[in-house]
N, C-alpha and C. Protein backbone atom coordinates (compact mmCIF):
# COMPACT_ATOMS: atom_id res chain seq x y z
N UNK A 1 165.14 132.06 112.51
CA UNK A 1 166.31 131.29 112.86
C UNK A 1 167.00 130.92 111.55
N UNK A 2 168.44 131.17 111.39
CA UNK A 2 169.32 131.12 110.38
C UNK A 2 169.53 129.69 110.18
N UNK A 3 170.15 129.39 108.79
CA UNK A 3 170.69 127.57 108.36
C UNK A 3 171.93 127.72 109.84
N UNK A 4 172.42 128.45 110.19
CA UNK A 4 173.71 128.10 110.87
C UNK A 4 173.18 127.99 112.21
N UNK A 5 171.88 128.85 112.62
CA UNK A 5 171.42 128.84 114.02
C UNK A 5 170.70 126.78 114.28
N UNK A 6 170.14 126.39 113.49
CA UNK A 6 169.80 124.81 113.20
C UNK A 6 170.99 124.64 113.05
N UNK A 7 171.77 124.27 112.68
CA UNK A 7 173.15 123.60 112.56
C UNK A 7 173.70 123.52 113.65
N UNK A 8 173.95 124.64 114.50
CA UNK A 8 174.28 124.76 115.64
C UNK A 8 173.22 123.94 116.95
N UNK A 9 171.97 123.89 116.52
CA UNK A 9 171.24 123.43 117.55
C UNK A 9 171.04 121.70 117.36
N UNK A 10 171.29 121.59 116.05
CA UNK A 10 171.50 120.20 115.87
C UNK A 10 172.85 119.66 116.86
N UNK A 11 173.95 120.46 116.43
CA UNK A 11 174.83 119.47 117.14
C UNK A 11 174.76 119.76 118.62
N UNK A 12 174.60 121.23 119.13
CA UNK A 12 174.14 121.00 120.41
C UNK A 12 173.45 119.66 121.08
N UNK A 13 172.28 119.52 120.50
CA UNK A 13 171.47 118.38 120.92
C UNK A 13 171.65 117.54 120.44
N UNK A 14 172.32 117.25 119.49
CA UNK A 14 172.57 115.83 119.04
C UNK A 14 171.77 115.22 118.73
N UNK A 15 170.75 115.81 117.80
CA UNK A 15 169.34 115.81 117.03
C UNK A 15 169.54 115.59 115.67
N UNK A 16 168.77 114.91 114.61
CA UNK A 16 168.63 115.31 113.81
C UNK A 16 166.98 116.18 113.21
N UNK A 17 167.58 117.72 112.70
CA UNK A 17 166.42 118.25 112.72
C UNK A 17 166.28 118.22 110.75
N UNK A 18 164.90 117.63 110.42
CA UNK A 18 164.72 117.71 108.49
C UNK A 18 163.73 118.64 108.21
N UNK A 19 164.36 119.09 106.74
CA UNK A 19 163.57 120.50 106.74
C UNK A 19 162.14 120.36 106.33
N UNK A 20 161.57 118.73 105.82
CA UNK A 20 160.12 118.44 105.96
C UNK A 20 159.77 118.82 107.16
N UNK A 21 160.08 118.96 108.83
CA UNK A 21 159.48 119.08 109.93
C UNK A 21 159.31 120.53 109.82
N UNK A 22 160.03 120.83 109.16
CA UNK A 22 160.00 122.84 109.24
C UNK A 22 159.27 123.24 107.84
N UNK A 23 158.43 123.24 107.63
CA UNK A 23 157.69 123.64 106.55
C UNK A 23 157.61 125.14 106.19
N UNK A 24 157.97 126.03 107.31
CA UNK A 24 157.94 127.46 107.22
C UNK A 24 159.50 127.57 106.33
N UNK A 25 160.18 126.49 106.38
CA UNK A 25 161.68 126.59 105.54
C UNK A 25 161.09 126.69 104.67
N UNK A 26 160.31 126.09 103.24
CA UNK A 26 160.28 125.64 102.56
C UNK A 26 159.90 127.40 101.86
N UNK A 27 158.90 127.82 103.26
CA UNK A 27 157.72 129.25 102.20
C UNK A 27 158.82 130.44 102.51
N UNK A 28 159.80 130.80 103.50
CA UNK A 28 160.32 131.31 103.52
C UNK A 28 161.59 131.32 102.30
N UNK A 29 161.45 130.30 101.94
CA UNK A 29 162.77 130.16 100.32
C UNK A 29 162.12 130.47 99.02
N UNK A 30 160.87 129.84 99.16
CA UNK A 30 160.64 130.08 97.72
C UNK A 30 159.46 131.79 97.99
N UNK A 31 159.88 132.60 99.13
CA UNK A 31 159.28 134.22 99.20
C UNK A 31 160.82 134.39 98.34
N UNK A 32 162.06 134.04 99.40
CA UNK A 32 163.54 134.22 98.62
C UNK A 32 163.38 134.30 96.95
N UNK A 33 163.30 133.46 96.79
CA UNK A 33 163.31 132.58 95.68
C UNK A 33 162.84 134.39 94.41
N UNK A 34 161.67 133.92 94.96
CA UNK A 34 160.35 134.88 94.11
C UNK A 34 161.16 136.70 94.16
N UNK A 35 161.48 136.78 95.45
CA UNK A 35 162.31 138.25 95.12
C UNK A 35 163.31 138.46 94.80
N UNK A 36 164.30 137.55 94.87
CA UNK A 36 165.97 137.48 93.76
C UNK A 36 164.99 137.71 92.81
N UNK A 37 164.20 137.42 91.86
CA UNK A 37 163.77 136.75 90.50
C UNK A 37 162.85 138.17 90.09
N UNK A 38 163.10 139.30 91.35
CA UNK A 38 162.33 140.56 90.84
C UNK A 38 161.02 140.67 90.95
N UNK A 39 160.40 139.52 91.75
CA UNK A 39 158.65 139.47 92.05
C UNK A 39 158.74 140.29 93.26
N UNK A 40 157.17 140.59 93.52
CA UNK A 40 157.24 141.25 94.87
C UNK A 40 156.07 140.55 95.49
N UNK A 41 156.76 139.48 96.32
CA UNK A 41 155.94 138.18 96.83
C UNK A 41 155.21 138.93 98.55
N UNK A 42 153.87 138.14 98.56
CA UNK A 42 153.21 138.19 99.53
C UNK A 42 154.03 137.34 100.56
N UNK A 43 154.05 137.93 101.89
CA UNK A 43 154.40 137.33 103.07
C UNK A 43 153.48 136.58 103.55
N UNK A 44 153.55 135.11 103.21
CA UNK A 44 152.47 134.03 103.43
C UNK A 44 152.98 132.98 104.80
N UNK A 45 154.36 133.66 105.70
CA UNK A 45 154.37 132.61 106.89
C UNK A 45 154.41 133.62 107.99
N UNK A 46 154.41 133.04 109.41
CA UNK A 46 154.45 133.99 110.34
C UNK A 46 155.80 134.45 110.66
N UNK A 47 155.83 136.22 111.15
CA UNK A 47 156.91 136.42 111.53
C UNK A 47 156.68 136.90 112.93
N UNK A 48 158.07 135.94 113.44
CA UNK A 48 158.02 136.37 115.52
C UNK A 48 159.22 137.16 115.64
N UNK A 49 159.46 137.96 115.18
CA UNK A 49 160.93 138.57 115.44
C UNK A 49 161.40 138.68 116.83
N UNK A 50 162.12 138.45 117.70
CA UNK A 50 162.25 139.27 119.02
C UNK A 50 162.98 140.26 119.40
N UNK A 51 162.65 141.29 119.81
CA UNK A 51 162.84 142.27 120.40
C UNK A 51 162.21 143.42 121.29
N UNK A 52 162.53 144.62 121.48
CA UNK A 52 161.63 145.00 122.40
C UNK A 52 160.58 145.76 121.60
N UNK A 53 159.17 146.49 122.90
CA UNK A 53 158.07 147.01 122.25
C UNK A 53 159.03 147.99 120.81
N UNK A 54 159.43 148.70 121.41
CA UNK A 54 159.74 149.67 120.39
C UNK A 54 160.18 149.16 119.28
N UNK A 55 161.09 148.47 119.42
CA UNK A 55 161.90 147.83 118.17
C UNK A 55 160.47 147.28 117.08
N UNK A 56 159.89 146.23 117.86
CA UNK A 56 158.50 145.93 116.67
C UNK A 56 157.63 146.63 116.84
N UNK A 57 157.54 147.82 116.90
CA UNK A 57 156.95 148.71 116.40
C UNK A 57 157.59 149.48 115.02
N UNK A 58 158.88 149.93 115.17
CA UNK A 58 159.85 150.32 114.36
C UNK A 58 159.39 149.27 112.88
N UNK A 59 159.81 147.79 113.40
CA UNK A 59 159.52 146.91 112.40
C UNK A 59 158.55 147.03 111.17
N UNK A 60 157.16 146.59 112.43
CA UNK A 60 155.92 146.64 111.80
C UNK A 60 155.88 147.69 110.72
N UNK A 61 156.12 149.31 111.26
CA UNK A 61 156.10 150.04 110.16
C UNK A 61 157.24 149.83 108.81
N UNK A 62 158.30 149.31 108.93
CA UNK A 62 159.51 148.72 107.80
C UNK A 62 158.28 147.74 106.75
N UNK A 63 157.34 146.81 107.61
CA UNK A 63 156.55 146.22 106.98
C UNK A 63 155.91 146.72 105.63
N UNK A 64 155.21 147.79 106.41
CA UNK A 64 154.41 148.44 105.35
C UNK A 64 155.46 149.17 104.26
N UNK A 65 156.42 149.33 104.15
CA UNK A 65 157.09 150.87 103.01
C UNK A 65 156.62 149.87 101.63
N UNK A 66 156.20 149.81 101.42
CA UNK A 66 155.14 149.50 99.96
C UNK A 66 157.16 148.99 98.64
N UNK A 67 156.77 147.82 98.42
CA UNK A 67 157.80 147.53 97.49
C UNK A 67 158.31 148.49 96.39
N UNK A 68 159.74 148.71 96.11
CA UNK A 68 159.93 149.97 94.96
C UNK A 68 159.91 151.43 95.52
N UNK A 69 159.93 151.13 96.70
CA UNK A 69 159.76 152.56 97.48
C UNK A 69 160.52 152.72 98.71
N UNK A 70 160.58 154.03 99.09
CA UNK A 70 161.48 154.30 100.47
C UNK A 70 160.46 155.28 101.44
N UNK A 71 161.59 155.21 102.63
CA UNK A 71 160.59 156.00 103.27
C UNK A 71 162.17 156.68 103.94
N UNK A 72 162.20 157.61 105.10
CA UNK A 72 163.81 158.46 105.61
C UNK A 72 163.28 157.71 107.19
N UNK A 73 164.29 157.93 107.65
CA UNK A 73 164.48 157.44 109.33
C UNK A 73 163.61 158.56 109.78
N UNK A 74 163.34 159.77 109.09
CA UNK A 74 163.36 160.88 110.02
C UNK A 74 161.40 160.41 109.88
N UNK A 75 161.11 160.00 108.53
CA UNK A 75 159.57 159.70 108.44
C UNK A 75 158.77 159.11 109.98
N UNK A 76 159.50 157.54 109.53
CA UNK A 76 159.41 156.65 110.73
C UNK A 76 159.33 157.36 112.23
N UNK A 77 159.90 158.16 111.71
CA UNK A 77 160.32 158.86 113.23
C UNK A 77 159.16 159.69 113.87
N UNK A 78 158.74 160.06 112.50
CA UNK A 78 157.28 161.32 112.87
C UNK A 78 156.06 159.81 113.20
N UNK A 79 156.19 158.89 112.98
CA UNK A 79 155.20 157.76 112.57
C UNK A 79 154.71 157.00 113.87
N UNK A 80 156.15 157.27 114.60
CA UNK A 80 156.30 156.45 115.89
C UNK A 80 155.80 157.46 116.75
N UNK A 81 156.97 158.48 116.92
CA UNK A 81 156.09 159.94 117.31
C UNK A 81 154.51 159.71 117.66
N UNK A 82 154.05 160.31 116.56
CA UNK A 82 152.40 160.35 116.89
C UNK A 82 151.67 158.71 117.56
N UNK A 83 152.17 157.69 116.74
CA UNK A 83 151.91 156.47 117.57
C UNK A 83 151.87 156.61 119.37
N UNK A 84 153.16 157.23 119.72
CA UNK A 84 153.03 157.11 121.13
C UNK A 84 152.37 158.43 122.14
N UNK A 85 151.98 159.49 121.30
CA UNK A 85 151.76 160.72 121.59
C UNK A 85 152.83 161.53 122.10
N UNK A 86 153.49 161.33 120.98
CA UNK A 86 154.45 162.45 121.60
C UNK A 86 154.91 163.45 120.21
N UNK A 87 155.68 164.92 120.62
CA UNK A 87 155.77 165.66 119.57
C UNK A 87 156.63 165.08 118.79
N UNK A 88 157.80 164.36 119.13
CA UNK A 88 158.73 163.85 118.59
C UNK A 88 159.72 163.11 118.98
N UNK A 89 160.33 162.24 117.71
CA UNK A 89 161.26 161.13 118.44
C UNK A 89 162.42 161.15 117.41
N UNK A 90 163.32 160.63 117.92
CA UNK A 90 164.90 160.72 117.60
C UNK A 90 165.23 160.05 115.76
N UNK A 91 165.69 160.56 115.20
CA UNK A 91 165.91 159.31 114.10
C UNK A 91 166.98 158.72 114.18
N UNK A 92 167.98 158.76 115.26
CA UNK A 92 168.81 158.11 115.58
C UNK A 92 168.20 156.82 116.30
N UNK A 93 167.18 156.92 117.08
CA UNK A 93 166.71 155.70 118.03
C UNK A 93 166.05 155.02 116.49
N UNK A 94 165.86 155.73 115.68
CA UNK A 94 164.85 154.79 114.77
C UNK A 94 165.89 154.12 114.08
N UNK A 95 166.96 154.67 113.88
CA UNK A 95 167.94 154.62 113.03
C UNK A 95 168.74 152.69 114.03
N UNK A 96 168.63 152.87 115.52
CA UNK A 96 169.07 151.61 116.43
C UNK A 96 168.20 150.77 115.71
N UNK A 97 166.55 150.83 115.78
CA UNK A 97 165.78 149.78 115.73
C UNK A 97 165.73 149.31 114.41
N UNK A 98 166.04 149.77 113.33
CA UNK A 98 166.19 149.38 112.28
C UNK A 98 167.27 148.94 111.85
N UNK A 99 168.57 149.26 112.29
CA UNK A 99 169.62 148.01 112.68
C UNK A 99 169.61 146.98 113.25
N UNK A 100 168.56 146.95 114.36
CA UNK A 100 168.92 145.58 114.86
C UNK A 100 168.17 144.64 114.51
N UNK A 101 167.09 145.40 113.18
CA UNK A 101 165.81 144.15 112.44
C UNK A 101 166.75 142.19 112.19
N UNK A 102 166.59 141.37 113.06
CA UNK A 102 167.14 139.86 112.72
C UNK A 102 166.26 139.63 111.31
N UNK A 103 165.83 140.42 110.73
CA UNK A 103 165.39 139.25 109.13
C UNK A 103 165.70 140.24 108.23
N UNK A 104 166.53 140.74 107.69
CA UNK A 104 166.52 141.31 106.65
C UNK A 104 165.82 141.05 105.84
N UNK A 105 165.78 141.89 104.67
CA UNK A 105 165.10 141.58 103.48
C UNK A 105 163.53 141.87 103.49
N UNK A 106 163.38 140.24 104.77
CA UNK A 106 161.77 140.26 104.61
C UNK A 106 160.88 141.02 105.25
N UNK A 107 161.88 141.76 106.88
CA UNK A 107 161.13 143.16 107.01
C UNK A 107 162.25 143.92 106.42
N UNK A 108 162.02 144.75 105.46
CA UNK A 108 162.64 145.82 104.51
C UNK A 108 163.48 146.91 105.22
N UNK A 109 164.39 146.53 105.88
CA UNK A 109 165.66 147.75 106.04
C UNK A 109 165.94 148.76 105.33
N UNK A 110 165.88 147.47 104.23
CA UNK A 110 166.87 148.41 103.02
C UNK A 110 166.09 149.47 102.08
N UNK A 111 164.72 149.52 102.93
CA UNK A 111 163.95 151.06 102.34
C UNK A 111 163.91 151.87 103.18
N UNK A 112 164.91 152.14 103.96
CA UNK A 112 165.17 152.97 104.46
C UNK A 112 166.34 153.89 104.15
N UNK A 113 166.15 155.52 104.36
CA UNK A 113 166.97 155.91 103.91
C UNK A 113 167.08 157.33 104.78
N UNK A 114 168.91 157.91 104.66
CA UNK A 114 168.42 158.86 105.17
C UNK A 114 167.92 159.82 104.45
N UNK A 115 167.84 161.52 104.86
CA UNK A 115 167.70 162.75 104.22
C UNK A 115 167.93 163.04 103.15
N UNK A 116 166.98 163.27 101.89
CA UNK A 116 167.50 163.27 100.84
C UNK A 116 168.06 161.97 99.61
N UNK A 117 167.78 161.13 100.08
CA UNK A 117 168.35 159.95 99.58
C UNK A 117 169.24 159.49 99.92
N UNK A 118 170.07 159.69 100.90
CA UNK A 118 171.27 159.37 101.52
C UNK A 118 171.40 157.69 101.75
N UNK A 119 172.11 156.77 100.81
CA UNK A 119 171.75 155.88 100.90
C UNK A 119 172.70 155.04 101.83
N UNK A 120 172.31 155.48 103.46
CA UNK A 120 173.34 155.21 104.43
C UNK A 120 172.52 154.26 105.62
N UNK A 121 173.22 153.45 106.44
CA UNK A 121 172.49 152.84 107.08
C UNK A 121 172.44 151.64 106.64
N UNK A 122 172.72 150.42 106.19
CA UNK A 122 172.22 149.18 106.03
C UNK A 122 173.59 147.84 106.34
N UNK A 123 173.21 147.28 107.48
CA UNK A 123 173.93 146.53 107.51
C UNK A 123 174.65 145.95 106.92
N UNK A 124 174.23 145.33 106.00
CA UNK A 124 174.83 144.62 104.88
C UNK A 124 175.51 145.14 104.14
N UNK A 125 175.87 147.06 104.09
CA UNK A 125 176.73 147.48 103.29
C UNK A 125 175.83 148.34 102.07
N UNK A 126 176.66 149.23 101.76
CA UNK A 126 175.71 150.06 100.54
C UNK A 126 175.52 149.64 99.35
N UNK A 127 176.34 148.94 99.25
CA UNK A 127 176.79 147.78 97.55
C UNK A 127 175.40 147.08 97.76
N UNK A 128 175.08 146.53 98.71
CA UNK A 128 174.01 145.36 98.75
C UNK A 128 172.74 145.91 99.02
N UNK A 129 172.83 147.61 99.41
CA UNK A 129 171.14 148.02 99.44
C UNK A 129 171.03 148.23 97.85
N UNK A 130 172.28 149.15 97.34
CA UNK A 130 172.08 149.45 95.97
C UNK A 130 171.53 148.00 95.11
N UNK A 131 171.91 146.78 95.56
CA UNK A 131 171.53 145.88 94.57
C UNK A 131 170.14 145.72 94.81
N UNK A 132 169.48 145.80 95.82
CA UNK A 132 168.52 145.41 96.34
C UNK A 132 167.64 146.43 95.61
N UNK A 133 167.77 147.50 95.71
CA UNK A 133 166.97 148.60 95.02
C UNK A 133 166.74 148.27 93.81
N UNK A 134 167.85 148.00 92.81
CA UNK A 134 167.73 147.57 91.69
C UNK A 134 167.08 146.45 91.37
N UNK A 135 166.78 145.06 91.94
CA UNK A 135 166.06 143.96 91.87
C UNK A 135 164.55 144.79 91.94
N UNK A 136 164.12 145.77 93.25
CA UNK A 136 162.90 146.48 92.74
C UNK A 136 162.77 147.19 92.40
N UNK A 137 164.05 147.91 91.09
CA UNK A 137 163.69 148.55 90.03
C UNK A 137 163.51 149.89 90.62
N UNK A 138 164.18 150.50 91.54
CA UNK A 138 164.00 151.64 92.06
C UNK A 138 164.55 152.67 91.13
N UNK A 139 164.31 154.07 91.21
CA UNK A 139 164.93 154.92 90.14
C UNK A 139 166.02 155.44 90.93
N UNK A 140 167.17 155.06 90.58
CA UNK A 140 168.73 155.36 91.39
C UNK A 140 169.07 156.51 91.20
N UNK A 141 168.82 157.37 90.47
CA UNK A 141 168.67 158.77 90.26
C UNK A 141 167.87 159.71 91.58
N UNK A 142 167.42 158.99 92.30
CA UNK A 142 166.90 159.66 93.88
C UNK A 142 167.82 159.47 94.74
N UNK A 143 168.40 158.79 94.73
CA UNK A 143 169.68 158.23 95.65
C UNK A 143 170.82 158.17 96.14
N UNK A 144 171.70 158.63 96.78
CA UNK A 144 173.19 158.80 96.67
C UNK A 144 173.79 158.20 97.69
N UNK A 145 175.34 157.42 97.52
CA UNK A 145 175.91 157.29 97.73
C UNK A 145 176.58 157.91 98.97
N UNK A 146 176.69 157.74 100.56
CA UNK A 146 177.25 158.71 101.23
C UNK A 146 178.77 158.65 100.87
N UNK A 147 179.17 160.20 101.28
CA UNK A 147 180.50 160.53 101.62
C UNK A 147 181.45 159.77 102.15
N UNK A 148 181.04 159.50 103.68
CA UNK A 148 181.63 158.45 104.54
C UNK A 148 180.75 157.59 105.01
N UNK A 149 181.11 156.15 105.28
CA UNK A 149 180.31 155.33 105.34
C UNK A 149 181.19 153.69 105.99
N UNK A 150 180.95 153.43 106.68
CA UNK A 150 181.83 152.34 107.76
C UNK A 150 181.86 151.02 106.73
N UNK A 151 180.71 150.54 106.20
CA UNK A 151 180.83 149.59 104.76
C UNK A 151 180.45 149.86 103.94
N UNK A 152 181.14 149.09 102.60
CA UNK A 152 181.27 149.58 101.33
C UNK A 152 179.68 149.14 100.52
């Protein structure tokens, strides 16, 4: 839940909610904190994301792509594949569930990539995976820039 999703539920209810009662605020800022700053911090609170089976499944594996590293939609795709027994699955459907991840960052979108390095796909825009790569020091020389691309 976002600062604006509490903000909103505060005045809904006409509550006051403090971020001493939310203590998961505190570990979720300073994980923030620790990866602006180029660390590659352990995930020490719980995550409930919601969505459907597939989608956290999709997730879970975003979990693992090991920091400084990528993996292609089409990977995931062989990953889920065999997960459910089947010969194969779409990297377009993988390509949905990894758009609709609600936490950026802390399950890793932005190591995802397509074919080749195609560095297409990320909500937030290609400017902001490229920065992201660079905070973990990725070698940008694997990577490119798509052709066309809906954000910059």
């Amino acid at each position: 839940m976002g600062c604006q999703s509490i903000k909103t539920l505060n005045k809904q209810y006409n509550e006051t909610l403090r971020e001493a009662e939310l203590p998961v605020f505190d570990k979720v800022s300073n994980w923030l904190n620790d990866y602006f700053s180029g660390n590659n911090p352990e995930i020490n609170f719980p995550l409930a994301p919601e969505g459907t089976e597939f989608r956290k499944r999709v997730w879970n594996l975003l979990l693992k792509i090991p920091y400084g590293e990528t993996v292609t939609y089409g990977d995931i795709a062989q990953d889920i594949a065999r997960q459910l027994g089947k010969e194969k699955m779409s990297s377009q459907a993988i390509g949905g569930a990894v758009g609709s991840n609600p936490i950026s960052i802390i399950i890793p979108c932005h190591r995802v990539v397509g074919k080749d390095g195609n560095l297409t796909g990320y909500g937030g825009g290609i400017d902001t995976k490229i920065a992201l790569f660079k905070i973990e020091q990725m070698n940008m020389a694997n990577y490119y820039r798509p052709k066309f691309s809906t954000k910059p």
